[in-house]
PDB file of N, CA and C in Angstrom:
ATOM      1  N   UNK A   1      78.620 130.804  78.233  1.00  0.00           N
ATOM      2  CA  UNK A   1      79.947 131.022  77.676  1.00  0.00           C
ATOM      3  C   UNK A   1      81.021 130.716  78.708  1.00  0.00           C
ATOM      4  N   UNK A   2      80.484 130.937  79.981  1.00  0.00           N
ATOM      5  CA  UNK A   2      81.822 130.670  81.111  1.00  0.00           C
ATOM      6  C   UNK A   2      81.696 129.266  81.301  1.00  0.00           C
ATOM      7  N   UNK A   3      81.147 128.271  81.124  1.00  0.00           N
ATOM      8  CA  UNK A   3      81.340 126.537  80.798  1.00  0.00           C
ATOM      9  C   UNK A   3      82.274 126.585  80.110  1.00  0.00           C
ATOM     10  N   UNK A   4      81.562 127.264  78.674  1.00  0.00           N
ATOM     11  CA  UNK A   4      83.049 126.737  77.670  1.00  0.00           C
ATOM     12  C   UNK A   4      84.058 127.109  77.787  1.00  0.00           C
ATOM     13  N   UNK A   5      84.747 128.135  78.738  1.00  0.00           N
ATOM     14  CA  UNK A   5      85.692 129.013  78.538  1.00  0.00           C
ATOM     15  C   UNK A   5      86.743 127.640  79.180  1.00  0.00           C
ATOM     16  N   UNK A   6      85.628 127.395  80.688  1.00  0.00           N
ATOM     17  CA  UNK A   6      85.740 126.635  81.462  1.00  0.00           C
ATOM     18  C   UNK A   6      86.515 125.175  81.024  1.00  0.00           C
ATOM     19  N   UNK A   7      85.718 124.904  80.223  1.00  0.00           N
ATOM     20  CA  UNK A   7      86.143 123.288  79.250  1.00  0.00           C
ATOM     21  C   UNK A   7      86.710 123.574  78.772  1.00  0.00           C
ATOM     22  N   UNK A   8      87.259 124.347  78.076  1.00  0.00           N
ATOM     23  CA  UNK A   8      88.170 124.434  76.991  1.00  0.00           C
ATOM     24  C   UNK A   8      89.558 125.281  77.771  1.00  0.00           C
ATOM     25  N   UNK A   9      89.988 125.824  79.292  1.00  0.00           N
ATOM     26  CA  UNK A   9      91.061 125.825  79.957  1.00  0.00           C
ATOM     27  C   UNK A   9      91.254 124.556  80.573  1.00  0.00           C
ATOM     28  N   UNK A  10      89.958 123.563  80.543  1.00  0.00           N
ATOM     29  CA  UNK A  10      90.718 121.952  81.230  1.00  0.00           C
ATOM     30  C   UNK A  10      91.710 121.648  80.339  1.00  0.00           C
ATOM     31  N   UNK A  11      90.806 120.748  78.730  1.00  0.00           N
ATOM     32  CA  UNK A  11      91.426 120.650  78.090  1.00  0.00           C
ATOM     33  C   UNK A  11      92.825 121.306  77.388  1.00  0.00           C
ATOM     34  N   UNK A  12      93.514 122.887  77.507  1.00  0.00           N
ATOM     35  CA  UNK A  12      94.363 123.222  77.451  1.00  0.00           C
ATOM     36  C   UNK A  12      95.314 122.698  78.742  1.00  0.00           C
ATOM     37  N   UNK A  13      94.711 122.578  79.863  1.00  0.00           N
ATOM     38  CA  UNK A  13      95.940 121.965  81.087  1.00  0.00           C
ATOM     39  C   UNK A  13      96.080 120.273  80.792  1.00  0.00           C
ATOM     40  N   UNK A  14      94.974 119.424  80.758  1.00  0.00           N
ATOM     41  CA  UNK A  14      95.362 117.911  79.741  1.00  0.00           C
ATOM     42  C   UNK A  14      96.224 118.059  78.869  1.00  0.00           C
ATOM     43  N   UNK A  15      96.185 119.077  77.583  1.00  0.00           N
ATOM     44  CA  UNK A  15      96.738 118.429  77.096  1.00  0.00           C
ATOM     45  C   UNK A  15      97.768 118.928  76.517  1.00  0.00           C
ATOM     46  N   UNK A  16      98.538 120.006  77.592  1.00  0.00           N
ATOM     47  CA  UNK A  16      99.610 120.730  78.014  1.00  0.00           C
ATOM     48  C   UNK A  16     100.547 119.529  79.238  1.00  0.00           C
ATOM     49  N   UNK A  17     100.081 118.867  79.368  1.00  0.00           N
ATOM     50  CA  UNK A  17     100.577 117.957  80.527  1.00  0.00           C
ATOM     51  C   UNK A  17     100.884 116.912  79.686  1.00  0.00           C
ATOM     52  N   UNK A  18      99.471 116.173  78.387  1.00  0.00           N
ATOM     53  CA  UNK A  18     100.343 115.362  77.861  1.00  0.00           C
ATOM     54  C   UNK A  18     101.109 115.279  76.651  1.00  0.00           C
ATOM     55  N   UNK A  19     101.397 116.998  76.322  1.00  0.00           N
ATOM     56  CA  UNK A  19     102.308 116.984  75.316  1.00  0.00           C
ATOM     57  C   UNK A  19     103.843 116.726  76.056  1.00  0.00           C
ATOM     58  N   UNK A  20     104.176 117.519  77.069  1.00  0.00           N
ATOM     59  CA  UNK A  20     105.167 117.180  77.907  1.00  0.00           C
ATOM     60  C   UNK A  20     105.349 115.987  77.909  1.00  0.00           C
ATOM     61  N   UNK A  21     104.394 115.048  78.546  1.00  0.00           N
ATOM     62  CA  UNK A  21     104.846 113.516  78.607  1.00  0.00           C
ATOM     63  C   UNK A  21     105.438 112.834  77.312  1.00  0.00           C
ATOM     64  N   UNK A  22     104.814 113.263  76.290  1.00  0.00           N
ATOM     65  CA  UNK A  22     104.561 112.840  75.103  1.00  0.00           C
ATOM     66  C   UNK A  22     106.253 112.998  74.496  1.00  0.00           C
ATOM     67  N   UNK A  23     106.611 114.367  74.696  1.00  0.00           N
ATOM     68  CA  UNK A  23     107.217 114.806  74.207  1.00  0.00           C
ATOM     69  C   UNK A  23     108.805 114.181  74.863  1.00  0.00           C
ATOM     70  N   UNK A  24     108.559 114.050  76.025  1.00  0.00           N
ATOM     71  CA  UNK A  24     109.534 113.721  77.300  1.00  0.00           C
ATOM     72  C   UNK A  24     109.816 111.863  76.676  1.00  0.00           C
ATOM     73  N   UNK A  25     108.593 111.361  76.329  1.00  0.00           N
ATOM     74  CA  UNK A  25     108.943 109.505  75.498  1.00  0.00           C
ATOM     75  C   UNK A  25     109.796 109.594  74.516  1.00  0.00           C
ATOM     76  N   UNK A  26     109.483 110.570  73.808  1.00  0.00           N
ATOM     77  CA  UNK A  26     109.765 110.382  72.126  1.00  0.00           C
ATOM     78  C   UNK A  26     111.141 110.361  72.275  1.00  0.00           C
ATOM     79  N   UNK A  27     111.871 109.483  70.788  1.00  0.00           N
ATOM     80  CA  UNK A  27     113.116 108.987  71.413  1.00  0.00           C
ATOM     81  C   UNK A  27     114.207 110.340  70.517  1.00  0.00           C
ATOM     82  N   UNK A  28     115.315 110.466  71.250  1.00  0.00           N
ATOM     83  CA  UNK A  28     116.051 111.489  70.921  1.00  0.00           C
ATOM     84  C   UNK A  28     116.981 111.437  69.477  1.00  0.00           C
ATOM     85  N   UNK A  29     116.757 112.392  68.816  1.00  0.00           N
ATOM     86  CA  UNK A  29     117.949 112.307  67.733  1.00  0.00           C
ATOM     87  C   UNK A  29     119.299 112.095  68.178  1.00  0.00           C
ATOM     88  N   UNK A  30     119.595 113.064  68.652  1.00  0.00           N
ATOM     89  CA  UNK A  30     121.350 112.580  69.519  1.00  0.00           C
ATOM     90  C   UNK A  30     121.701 114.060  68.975  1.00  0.00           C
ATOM     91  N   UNK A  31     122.722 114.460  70.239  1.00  0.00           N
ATOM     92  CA  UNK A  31     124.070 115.682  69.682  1.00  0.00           C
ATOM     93  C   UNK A  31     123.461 116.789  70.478  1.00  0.00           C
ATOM     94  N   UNK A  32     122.314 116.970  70.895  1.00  0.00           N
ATOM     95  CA  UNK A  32     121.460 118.004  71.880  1.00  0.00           C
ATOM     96  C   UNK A  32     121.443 117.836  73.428  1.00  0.00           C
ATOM     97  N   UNK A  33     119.902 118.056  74.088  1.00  0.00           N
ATOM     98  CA  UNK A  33     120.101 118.303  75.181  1.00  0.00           C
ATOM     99  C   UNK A  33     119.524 116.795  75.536  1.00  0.00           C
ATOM    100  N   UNK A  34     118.907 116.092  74.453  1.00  0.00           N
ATOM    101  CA  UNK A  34     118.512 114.697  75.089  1.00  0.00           C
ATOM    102  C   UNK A  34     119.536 113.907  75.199  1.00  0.00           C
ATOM    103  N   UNK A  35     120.899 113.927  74.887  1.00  0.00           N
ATOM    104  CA  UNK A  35     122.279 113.618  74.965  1.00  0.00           C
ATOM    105  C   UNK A  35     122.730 113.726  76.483  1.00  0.00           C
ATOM    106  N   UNK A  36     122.324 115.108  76.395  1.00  0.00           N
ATOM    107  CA  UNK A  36     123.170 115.300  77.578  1.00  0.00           C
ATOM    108  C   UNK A  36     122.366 115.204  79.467  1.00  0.00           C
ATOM    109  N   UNK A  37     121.228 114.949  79.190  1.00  0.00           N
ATOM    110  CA  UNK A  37     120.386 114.453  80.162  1.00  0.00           C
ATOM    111  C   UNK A  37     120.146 112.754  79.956  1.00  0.00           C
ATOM    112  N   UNK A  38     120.699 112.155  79.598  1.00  0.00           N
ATOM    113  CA  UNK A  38     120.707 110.637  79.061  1.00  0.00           C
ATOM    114  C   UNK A  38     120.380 110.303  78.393  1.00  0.00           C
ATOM    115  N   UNK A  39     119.894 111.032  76.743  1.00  0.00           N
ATOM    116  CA  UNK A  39     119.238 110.213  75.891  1.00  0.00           C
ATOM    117  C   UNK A  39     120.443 109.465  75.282  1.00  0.00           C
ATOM    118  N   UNK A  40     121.303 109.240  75.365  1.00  0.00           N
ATOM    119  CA  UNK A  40     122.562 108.220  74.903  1.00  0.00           C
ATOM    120  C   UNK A  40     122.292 106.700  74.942  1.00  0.00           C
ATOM    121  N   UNK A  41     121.377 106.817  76.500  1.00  0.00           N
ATOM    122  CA  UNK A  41     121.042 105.518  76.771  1.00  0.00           C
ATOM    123  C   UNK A  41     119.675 104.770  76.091  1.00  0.00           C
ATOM    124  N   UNK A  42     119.253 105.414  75.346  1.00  0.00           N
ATOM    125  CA  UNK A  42     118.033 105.314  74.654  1.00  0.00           C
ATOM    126  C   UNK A  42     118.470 104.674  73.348  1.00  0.00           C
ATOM    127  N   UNK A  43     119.553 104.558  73.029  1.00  0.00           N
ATOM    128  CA  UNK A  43     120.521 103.714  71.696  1.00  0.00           C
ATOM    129  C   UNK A  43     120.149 102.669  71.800  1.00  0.00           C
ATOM    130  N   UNK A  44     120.842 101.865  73.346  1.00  0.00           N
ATOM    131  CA  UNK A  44     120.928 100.702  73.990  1.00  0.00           C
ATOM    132  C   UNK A  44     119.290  99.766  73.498  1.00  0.00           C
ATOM    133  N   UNK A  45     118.170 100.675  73.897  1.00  0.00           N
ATOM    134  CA  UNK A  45     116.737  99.984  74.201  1.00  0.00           C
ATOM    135  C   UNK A  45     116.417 100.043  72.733  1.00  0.00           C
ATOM    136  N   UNK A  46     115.804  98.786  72.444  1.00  0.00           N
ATOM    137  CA  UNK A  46     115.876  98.466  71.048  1.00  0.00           C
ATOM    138  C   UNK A  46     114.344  98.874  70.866  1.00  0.00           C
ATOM    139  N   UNK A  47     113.570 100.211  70.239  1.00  0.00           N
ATOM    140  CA  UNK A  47     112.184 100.210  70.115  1.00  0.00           C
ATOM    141  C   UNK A  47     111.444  99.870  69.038  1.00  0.00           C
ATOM    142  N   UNK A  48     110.288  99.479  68.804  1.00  0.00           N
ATOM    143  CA  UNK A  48     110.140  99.174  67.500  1.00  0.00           C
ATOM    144  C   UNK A  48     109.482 100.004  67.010  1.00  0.00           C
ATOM    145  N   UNK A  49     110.054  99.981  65.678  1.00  0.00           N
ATOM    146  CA  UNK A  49     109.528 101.339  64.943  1.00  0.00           C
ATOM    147  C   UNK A  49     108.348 101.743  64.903  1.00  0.00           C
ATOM    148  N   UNK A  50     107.126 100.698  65.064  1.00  0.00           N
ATOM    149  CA  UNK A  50     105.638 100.843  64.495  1.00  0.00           C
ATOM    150  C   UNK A  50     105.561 101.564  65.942  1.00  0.00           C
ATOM    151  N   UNK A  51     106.100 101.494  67.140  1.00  0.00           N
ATOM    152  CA  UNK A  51     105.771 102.147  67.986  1.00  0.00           C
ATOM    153  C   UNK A  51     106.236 103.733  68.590  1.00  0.00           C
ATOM    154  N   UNK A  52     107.472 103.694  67.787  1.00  0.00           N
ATOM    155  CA  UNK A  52     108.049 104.763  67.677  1.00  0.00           C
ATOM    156  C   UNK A  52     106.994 105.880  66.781  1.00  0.00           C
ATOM    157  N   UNK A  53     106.177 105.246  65.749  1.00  0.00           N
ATOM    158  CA  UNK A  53     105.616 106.244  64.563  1.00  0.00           C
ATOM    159  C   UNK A  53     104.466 106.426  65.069  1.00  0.00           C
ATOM    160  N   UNK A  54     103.944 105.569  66.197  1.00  0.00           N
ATOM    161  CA  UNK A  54     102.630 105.824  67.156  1.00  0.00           C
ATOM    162  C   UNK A  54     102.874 107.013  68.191  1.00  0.00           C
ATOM    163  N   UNK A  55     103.400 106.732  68.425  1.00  0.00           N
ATOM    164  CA  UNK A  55     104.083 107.820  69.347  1.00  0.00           C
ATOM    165  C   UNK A  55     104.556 109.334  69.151  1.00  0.00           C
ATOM    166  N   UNK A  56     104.590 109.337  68.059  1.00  0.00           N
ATOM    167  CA  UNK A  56     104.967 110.785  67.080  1.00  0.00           C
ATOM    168  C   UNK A  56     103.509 111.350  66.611  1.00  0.00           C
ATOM    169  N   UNK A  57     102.867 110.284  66.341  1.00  0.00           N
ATOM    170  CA  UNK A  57     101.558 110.547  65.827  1.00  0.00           C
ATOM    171  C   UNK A  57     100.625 111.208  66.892  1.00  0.00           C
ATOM    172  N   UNK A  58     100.776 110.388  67.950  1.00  0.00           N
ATOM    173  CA  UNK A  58     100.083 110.623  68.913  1.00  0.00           C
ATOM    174  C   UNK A  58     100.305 112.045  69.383  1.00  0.00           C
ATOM    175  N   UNK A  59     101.536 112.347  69.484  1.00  0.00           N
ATOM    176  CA  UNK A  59     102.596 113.880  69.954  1.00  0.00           C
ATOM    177  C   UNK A  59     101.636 114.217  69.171  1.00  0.00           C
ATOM    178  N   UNK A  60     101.584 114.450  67.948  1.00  0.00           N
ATOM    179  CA  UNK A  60     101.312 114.981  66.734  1.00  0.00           C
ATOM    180  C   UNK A  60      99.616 115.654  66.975  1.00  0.00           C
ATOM    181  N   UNK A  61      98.837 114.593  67.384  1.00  0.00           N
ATOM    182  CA  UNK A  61      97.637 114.606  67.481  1.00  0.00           C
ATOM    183  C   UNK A  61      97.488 115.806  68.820  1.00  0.00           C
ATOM    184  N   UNK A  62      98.366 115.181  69.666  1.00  0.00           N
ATOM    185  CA  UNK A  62      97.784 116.122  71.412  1.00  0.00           C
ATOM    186  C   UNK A  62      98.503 117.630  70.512  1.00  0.00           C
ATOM    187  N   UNK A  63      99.590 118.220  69.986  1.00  0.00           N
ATOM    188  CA  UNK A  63      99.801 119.157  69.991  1.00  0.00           C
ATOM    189  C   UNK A  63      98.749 120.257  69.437  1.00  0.00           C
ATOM    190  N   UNK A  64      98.040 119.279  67.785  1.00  0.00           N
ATOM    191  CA  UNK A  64      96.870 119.929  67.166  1.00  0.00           C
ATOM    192  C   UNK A  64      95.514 120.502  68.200  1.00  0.00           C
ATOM    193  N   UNK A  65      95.576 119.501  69.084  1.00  0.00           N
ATOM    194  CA  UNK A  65      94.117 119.723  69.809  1.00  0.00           C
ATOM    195  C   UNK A  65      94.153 120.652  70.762  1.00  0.00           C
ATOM    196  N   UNK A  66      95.635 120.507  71.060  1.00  0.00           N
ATOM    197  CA  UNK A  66      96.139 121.992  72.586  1.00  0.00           C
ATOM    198  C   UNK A  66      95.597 123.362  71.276  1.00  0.00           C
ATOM    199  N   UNK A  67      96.718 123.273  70.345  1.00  0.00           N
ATOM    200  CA  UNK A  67      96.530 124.395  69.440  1.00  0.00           C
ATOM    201  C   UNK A  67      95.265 125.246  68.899  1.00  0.00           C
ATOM    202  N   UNK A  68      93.996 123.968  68.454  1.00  0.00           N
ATOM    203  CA  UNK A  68      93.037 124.172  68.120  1.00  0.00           C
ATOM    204  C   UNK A  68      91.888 125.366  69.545  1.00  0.00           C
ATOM    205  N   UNK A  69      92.408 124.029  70.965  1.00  0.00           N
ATOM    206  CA  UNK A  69      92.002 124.691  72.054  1.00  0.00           C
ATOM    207  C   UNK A  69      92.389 125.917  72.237  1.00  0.00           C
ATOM    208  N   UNK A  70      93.337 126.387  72.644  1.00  0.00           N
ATOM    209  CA  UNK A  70      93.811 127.790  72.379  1.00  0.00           C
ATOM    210  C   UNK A  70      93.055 128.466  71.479  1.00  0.00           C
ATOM    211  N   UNK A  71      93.352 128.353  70.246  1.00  0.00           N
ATOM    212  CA  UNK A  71      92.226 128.994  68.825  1.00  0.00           C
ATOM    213  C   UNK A  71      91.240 129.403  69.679  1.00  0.00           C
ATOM    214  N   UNK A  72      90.238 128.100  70.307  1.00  0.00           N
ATOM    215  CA  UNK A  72      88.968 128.469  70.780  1.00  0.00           C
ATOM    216  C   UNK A  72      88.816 128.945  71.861  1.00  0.00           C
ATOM    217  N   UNK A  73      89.373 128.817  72.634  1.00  0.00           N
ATOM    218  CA  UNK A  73      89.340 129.866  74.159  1.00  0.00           C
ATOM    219  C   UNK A  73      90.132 131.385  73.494  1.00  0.00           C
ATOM    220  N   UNK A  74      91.074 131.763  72.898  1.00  0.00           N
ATOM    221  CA  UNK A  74      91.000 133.333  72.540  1.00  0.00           C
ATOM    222  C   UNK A  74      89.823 133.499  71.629  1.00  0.00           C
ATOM    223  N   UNK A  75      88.845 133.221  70.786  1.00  0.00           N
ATOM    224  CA  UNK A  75      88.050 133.396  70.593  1.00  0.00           C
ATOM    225  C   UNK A  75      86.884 133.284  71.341  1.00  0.00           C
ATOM    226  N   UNK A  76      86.796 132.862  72.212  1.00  0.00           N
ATOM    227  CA  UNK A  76      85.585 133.018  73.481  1.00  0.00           C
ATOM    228  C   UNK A  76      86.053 134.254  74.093  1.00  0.00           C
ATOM    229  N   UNK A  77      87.143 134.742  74.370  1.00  0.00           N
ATOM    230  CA  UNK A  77      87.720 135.923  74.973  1.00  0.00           C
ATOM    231  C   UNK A  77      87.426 136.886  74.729  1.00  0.00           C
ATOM    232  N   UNK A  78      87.184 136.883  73.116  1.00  0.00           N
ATOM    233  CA  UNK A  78      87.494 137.374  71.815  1.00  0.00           C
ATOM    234  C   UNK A  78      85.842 138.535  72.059  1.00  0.00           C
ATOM    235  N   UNK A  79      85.042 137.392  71.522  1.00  0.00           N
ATOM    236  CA  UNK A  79      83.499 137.310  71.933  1.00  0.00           C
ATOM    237  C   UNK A  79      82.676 137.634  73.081  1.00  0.00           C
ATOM    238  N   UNK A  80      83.023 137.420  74.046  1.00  0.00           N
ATOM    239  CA  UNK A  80      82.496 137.682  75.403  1.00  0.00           C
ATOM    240  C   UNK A  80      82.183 139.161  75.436  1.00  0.00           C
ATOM    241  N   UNK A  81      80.864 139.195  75.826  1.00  0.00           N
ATOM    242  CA  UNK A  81      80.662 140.485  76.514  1.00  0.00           C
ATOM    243  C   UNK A  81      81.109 140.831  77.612  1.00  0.00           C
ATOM    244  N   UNK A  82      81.489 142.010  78.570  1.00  0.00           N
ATOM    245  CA  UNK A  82      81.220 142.039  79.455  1.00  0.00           C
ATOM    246  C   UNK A  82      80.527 142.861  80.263  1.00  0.00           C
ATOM    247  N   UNK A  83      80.300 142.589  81.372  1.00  0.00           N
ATOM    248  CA  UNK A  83      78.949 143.246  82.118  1.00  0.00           C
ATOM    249  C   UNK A  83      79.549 144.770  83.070  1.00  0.00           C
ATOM    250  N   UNK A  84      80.399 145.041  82.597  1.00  0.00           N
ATOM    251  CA  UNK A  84      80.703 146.331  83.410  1.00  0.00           C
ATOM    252  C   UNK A  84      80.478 147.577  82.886  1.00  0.00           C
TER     253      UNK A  84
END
């Protein structure tokens, strides 16, 4: 059980690192804080959409699997005996 607890706090630091990244690409609506840290300039760069909707997807995907991970490491928590 302490492997999995093990594997499954990697995978929460992966993919806690690449929701950030993920999240940090994705391009800004405007009028917030991506405004005011430069997403203004993100108008200018012309992206294309099919890559824009990859990119959301992808967000989309790492957030489910952090989430799911979590699920399963408090349930190993959950479960665990312990020896004291």
């Amino acid at each position: 059980m302490e492997i999995l607890q093990t594997v499954l706090l990697v995978i929460i630091v992966v993919t806690s690192l690449l929701a950030v990244l993920l999240v940090l690409l994705n391009k800004g609506k405007g009028g917030g804080l991506s405004d005011m840290f430069g997403g203004g300039m993100t108008q200018s760069l012309n992206t294309s959409g099919v890559a824009q909707k990859n990119l959301v997807r992808l967000t989309t995907i790492v957030a489910v699997a952090w989430a799911l991970a979590v699920a399963a490491y408090a349930l190993t928590m959950r479960f665990t005996t312990t020896g004291a």
